[in-house]
N, C-alpha and C. Protein backbone atom coordinates (compact mmCIF):
# COMPACT_ATOMS: atom_id res chain seq x y z
N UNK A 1 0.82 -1.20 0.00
CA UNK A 1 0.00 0.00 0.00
C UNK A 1 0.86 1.26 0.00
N UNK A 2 1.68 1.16 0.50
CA UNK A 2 3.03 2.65 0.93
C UNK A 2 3.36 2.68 -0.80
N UNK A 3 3.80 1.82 -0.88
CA UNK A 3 4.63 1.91 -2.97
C UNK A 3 3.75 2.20 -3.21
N UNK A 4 2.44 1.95 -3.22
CA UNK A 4 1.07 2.68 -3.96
C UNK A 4 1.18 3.63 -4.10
N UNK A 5 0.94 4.33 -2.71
CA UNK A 5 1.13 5.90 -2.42
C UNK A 5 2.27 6.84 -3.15
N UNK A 6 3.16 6.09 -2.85
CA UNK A 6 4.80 6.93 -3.13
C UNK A 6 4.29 6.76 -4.97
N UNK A 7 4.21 5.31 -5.35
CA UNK A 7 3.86 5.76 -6.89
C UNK A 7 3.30 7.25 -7.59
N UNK A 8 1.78 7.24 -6.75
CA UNK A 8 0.99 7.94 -7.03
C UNK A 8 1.58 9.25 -7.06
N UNK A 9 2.19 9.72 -5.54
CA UNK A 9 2.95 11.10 -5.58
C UNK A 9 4.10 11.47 -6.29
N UNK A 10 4.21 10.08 -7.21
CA UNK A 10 5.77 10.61 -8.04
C UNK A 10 4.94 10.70 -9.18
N UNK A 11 3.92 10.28 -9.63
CA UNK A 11 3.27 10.54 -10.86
C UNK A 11 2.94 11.82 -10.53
N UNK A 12 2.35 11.91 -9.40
CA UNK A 12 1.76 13.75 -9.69
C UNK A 12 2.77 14.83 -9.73
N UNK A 13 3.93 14.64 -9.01
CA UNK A 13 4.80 15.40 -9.27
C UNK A 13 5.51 15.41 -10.21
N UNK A 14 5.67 14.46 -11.26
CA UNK A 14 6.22 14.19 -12.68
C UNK A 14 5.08 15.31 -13.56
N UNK A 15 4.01 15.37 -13.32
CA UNK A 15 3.12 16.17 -14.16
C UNK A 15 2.90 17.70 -13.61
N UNK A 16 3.47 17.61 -12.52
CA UNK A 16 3.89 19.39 -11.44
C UNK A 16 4.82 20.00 -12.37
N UNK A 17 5.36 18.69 -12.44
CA UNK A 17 7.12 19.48 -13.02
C UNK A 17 7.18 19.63 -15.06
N UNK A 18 6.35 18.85 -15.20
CA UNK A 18 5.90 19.08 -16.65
C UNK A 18 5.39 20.49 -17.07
N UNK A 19 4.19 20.66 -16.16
CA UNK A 19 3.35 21.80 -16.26
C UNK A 19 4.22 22.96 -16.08
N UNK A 20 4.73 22.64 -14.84
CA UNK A 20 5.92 24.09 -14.38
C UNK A 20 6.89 24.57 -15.63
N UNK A 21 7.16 23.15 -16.11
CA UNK A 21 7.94 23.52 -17.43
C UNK A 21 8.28 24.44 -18.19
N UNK A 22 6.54 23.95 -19.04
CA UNK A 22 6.02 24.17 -20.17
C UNK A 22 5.59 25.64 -19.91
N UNK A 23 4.74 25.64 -18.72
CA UNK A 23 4.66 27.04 -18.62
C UNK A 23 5.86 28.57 -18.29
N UNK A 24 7.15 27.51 -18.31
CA UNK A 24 7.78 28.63 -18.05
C UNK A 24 8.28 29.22 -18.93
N UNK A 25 8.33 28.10 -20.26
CA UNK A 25 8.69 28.31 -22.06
C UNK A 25 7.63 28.85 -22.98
N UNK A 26 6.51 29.06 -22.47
CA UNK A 26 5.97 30.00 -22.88
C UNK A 26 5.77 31.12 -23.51
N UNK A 27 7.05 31.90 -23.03
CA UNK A 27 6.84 33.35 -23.33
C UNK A 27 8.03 33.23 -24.26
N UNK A 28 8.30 32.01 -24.30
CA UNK A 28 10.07 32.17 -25.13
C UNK A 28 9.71 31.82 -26.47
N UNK A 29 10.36 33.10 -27.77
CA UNK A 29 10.33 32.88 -28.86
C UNK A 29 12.08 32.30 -29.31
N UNK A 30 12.00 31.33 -30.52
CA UNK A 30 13.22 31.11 -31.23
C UNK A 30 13.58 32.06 -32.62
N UNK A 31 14.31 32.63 -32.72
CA UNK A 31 14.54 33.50 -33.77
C UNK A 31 16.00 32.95 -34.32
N UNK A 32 15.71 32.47 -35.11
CA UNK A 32 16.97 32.24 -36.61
C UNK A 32 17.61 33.18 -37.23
N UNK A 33 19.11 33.06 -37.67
CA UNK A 33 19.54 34.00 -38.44
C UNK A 33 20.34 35.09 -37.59
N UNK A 34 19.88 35.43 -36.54
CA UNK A 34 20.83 36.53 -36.02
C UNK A 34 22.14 36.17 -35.85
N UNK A 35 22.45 37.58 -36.24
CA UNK A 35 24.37 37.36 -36.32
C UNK A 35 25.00 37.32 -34.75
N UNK A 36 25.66 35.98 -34.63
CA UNK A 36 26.10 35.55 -34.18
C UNK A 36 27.21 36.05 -33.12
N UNK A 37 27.38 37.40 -33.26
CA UNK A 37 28.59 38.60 -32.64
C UNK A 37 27.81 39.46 -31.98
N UNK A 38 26.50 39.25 -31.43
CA UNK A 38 25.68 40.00 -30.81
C UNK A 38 25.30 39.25 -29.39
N UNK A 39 25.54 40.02 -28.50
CA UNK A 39 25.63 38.78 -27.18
C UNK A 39 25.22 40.00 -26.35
N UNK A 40 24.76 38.69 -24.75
CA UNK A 40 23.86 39.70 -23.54
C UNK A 40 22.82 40.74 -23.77
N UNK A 41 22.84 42.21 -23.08
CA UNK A 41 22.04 43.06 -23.34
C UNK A 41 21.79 43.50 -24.95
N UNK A 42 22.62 44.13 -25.28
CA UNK A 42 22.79 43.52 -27.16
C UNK A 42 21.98 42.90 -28.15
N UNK A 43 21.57 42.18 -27.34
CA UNK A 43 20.92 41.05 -27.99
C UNK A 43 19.05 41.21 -27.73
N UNK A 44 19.01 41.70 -26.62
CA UNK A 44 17.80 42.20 -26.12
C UNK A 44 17.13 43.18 -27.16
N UNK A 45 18.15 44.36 -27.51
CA UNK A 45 17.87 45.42 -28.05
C UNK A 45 18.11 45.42 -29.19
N UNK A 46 18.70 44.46 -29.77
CA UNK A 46 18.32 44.10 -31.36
C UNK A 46 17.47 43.70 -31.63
N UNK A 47 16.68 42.28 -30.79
CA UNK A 47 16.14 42.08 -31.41
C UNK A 47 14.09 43.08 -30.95
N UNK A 48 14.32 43.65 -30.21
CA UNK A 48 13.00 44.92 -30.00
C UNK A 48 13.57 45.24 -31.34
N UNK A 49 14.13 46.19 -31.36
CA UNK A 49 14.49 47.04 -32.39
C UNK A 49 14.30 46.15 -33.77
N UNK A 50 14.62 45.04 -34.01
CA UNK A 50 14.16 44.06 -35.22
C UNK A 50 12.77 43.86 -35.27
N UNK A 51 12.30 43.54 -33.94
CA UNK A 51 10.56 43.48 -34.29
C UNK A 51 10.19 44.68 -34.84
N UNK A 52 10.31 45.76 -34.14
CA UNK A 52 9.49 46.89 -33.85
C UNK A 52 9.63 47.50 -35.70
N UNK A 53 10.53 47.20 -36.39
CA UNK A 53 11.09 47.86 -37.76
C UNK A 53 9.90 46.59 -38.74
N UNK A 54 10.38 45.52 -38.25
CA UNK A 54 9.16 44.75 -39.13
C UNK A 54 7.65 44.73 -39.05
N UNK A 55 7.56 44.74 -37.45
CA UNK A 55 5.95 44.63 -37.65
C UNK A 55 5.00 46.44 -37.34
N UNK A 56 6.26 47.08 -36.87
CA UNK A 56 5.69 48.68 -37.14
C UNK A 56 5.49 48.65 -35.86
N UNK A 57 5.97 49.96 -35.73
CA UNK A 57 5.78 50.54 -34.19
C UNK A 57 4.34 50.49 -34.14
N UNK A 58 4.09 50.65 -32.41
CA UNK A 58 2.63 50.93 -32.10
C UNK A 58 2.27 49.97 -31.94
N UNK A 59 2.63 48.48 -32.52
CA UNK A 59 1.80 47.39 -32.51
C UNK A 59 1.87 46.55 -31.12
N UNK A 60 2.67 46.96 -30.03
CA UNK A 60 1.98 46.67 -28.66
C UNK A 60 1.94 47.69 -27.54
N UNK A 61 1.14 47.25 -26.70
CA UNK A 61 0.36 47.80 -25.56
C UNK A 61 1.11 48.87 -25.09
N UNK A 62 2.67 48.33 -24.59
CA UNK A 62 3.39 49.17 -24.14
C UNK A 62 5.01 49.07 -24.57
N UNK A 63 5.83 49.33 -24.29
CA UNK A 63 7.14 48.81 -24.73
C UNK A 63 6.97 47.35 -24.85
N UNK A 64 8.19 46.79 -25.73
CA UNK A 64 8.46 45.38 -25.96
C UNK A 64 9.83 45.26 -24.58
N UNK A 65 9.22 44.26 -23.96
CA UNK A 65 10.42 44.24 -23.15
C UNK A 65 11.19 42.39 -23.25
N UNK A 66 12.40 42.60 -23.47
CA UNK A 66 12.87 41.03 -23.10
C UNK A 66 14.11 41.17 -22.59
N UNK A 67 13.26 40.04 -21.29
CA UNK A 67 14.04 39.62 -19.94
C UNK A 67 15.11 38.94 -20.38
N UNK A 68 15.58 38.07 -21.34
CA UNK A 68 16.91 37.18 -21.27
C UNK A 68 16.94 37.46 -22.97
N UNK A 69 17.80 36.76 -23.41
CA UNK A 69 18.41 36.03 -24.20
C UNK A 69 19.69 35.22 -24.51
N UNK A 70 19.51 34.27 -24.78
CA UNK A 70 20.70 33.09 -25.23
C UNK A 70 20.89 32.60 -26.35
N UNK A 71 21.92 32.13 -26.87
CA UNK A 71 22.10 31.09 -27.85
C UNK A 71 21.36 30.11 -27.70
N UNK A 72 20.76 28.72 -28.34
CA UNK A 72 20.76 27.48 -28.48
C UNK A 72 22.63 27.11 -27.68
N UNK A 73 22.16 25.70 -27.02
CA UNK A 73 23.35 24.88 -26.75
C UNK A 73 23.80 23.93 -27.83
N UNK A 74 24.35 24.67 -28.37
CA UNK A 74 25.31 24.18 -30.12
C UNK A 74 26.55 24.53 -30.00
N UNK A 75 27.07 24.16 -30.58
CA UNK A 75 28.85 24.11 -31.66
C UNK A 75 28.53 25.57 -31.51
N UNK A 76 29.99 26.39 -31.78
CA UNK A 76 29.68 27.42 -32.30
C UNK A 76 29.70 27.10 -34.06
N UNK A 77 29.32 27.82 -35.08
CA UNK A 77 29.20 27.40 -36.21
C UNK A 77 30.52 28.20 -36.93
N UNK A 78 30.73 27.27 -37.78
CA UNK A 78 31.76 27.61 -38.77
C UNK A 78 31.73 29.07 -39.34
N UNK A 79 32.40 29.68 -40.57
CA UNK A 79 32.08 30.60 -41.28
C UNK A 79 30.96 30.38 -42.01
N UNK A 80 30.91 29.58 -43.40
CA UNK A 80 30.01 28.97 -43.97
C UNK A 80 28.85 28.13 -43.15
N UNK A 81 28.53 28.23 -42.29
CA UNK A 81 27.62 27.68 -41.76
C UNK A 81 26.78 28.91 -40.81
N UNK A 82 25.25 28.57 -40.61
CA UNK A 82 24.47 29.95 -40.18
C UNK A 82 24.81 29.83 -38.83
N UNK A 83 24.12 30.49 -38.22
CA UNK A 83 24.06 31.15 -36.91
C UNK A 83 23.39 30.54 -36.17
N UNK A 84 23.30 29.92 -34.64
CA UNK A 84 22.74 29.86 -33.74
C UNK A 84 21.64 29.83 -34.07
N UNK A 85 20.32 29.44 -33.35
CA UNK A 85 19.20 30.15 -32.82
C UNK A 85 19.42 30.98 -31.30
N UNK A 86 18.54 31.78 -31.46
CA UNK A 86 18.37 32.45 -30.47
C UNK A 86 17.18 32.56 -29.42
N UNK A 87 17.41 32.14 -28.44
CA UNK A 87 16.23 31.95 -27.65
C UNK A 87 15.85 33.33 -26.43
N UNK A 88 14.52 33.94 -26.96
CA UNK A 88 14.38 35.40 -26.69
C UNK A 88 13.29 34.92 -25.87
N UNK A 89 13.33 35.42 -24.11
CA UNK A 89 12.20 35.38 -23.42
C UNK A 89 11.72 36.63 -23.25
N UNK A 90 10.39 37.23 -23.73
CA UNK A 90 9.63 38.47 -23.35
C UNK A 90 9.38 38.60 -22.12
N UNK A 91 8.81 39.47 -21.76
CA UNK A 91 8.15 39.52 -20.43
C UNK A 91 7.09 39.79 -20.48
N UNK A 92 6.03 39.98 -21.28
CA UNK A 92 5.02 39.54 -21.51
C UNK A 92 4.30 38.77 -22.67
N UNK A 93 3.53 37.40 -22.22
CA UNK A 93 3.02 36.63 -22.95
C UNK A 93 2.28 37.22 -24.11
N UNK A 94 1.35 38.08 -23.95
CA UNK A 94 0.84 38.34 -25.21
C UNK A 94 1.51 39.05 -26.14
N UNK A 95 2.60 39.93 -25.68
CA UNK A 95 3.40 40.39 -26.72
C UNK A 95 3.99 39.00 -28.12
N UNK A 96 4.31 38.12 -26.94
CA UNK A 96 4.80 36.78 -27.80
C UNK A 96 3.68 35.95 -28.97
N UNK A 97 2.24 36.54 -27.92
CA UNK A 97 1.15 36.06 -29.00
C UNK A 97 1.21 36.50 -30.57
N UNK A 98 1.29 37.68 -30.37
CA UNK A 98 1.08 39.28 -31.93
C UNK A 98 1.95 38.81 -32.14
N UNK A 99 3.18 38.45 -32.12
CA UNK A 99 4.52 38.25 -32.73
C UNK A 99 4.01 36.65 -33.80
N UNK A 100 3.61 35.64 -32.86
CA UNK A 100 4.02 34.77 -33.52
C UNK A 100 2.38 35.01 -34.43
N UNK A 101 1.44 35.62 -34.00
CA UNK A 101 0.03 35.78 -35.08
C UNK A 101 0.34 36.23 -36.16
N UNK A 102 1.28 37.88 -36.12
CA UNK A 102 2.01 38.34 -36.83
C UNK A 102 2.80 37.47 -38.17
N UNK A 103 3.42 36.83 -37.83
CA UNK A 103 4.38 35.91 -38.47
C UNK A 103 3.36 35.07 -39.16
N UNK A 104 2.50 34.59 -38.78
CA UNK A 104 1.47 33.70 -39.67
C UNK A 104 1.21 34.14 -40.81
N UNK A 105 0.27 35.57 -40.64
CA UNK A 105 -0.13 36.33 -41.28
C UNK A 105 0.90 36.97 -42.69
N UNK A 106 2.26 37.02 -41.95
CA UNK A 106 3.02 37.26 -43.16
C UNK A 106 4.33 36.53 -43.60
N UNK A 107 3.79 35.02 -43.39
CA UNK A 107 4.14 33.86 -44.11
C UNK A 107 3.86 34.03 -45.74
């Protein structure tokens, strides 16, 4: 009956820690292509400044703000070979919504 139990609470916490996850990747977009010599804060403010030129100022609520950015955990890449992805967390979710609706729309 105890292994029952302990089962049960490792299943629910296997799906705690799923959820916690997923929801924490959320707000994180992947962006391809950026040059590769752009690192830390830098990187923040390129890529606002990259949205904001493509999809036109005005198009959110309030400033675009993003909390991190990183590389992908890769090689660094050759000459002939592209760039990283870049993994950009906003700080707010719906900004990340318009972005990726955005992008549909001008597929």
């Amino acid at each position: 009956a105890e292994i029952g139990v302990m089962q049960e609470t490792r299943k629910q916490l296997k799906e705690k820690v799923e959820n916690l996850e997923n929801r924490s990747m959320r707000q994180n977009l992947q962006i391809m292509g950026m040059p590769e010599d752009i690192k830390g804060a830098d990187a923040g403010t390129y890529v606002v400044k990259m949205l904001e030129k493509l999809m036109g100022e005005g198009v959110f609520d309030g400033p675009l703000e993003v909390n991190q950015a990183h590389r992908m955990l890769m090689r660094k890449p050759q000459a002939n070979e592209l760039p990283r992805a870049k993994v950009v967390r906003l700080h707010r979710f719906l900004d990340q919504e318009k972005i990726l609706r955005w992008m549909k729309l001008t597929r």
